[in-house]
C-alpha atoms as a PDB file:
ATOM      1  CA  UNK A   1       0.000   0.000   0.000  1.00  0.00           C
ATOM      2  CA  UNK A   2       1.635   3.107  -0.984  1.00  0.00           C
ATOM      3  CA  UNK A   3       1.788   6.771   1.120  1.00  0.00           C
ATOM      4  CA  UNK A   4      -0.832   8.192  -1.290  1.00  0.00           C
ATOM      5  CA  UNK A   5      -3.928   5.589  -0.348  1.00  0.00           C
ATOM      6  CA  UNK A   6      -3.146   5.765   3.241  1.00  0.00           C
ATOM      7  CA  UNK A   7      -2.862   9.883   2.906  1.00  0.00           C
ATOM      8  CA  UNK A   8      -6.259   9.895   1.191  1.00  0.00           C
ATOM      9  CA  UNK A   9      -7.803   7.397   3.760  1.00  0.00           C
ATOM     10  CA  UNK A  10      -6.642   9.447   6.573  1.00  0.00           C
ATOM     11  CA  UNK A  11      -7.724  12.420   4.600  1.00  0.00           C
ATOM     12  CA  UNK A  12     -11.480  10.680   4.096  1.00  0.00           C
ATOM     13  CA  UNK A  13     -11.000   9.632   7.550  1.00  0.00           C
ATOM     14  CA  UNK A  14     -10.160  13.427   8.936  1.00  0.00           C
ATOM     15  CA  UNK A  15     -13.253  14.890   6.679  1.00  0.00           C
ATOM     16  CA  UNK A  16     -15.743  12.170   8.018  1.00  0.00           C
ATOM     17  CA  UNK A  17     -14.702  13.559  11.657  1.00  0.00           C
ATOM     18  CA  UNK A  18     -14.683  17.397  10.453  1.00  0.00           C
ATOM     19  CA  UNK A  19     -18.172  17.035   8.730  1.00  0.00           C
ATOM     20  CA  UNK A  20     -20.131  15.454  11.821  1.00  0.00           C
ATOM     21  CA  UNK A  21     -18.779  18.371  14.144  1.00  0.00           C
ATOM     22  CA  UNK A  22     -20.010  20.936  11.788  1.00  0.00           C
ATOM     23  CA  UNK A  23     -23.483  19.392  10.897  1.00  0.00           C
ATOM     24  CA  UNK A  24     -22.212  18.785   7.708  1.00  0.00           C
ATOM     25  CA  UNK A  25     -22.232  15.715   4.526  1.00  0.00           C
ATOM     26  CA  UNK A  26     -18.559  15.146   3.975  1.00  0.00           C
ATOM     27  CA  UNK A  27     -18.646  15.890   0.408  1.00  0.00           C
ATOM     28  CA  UNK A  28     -19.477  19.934   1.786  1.00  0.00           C
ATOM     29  CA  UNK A  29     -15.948  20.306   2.961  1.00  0.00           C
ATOM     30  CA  UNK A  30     -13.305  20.250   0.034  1.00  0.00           C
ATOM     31  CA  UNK A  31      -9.293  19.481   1.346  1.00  0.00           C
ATOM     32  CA  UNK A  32      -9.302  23.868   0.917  1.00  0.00           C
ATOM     33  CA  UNK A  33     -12.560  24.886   1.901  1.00  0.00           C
ATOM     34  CA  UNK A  34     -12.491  27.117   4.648  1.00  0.00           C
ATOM     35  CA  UNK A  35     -14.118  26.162   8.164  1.00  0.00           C
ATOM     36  CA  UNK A  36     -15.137  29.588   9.525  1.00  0.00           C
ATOM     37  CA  UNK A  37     -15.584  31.423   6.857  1.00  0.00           C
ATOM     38  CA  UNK A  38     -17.022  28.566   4.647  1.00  0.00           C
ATOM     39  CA  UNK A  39     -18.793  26.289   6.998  1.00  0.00           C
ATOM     40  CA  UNK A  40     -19.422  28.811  10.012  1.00  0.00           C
ATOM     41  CA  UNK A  41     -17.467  26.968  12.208  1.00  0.00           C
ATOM     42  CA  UNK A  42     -16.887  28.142  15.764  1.00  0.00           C
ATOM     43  CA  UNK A  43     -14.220  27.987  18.304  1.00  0.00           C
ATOM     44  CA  UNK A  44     -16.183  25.472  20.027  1.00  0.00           C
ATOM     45  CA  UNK A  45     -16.350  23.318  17.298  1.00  0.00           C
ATOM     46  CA  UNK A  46     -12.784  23.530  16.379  1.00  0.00           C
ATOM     47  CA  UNK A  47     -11.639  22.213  19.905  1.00  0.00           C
ATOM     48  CA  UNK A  48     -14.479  19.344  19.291  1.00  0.00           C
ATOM     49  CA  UNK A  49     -12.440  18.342  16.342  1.00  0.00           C
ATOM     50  CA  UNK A  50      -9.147  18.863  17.927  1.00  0.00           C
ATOM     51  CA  UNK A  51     -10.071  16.588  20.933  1.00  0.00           C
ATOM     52  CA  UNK A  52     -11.888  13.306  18.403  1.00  0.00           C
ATOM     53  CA  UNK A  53      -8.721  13.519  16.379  1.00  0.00           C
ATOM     54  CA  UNK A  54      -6.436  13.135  19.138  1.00  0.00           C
ATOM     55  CA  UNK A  55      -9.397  10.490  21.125  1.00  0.00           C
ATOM     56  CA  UNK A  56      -9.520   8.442  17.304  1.00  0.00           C
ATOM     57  CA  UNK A  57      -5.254   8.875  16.707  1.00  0.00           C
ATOM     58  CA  UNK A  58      -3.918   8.824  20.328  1.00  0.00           C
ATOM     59  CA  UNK A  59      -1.705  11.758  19.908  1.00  0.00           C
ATOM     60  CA  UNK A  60      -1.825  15.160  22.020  1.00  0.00           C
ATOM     61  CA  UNK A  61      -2.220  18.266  19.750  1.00  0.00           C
ATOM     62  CA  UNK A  62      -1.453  21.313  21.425  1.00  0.00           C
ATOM     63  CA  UNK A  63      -3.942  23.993  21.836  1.00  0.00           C
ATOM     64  CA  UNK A  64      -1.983  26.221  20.494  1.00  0.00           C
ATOM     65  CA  UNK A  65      -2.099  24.741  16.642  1.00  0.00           C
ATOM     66  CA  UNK A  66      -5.668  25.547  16.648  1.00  0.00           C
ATOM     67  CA  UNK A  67      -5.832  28.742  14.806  1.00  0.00           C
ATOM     68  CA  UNK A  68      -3.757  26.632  11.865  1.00  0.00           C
ATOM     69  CA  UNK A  69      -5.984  23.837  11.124  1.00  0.00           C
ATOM     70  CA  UNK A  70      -8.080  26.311   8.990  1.00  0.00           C
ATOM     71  CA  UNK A  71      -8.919  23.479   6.229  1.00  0.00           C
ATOM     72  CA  UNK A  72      -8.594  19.584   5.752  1.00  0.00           C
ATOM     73  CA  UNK A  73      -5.535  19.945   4.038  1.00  0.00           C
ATOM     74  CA  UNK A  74      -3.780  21.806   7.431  1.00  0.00           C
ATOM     75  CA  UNK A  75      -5.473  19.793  10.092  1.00  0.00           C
ATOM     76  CA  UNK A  76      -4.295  16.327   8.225  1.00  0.00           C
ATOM     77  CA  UNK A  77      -0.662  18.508   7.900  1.00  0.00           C
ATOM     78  CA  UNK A  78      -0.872  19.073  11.495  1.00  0.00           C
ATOM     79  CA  UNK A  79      -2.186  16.031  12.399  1.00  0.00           C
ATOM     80  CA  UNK A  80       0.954  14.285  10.523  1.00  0.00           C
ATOM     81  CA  UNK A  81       3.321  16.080  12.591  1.00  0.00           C
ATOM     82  CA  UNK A  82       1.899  14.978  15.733  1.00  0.00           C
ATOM     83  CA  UNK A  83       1.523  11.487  15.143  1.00  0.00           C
ATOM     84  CA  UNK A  84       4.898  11.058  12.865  1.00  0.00           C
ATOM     85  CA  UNK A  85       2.689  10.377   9.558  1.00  0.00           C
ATOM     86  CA  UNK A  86       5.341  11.912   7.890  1.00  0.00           C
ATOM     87  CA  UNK A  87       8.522  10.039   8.681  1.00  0.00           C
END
């Protein structure tokens, strides 16, 4: 299985999460789109994701990345970091 499936399952994976906090059907939320200003996403919701993803990965994100993971694209980059995705 090469890096690009399991990038694009944890990807599908990270949207399936993203989309039930915000109410939303994971084909809404593109790897760019925007939470706040696209999918009215609060700061509440944000720590909701923040705290499955680290519950469904068992890794610790620090608070302090929140106002980064603006978009699927920089929560999976972020995500990756934490939980040495990216070797």
């Amino acid at each position: 299985m090469t890096t690009a499936i399991n990038k694009q399952e944890q990807l599908d994976e990270i949207r399936e999460i993203v989309a039930e906090v915000l109410e939303l059907e994971p084909e809404e939320i593109s790897e760019t789109s925007l939470f706040v200003e696209e999918h009215e996403a609060d700061s509440l919701r944000a720590i909701e994701i923040l705290a499955r993803l680290e519950k469904k990965y068992k890794v610790e994100i620090p608070q302090s990345e929140l106002p980064k993971m603006v978009n699927l694209t920089e929560v999976y980059n972020i995500l990756a970091q934490h939980a040495g995705w990216l070797g």
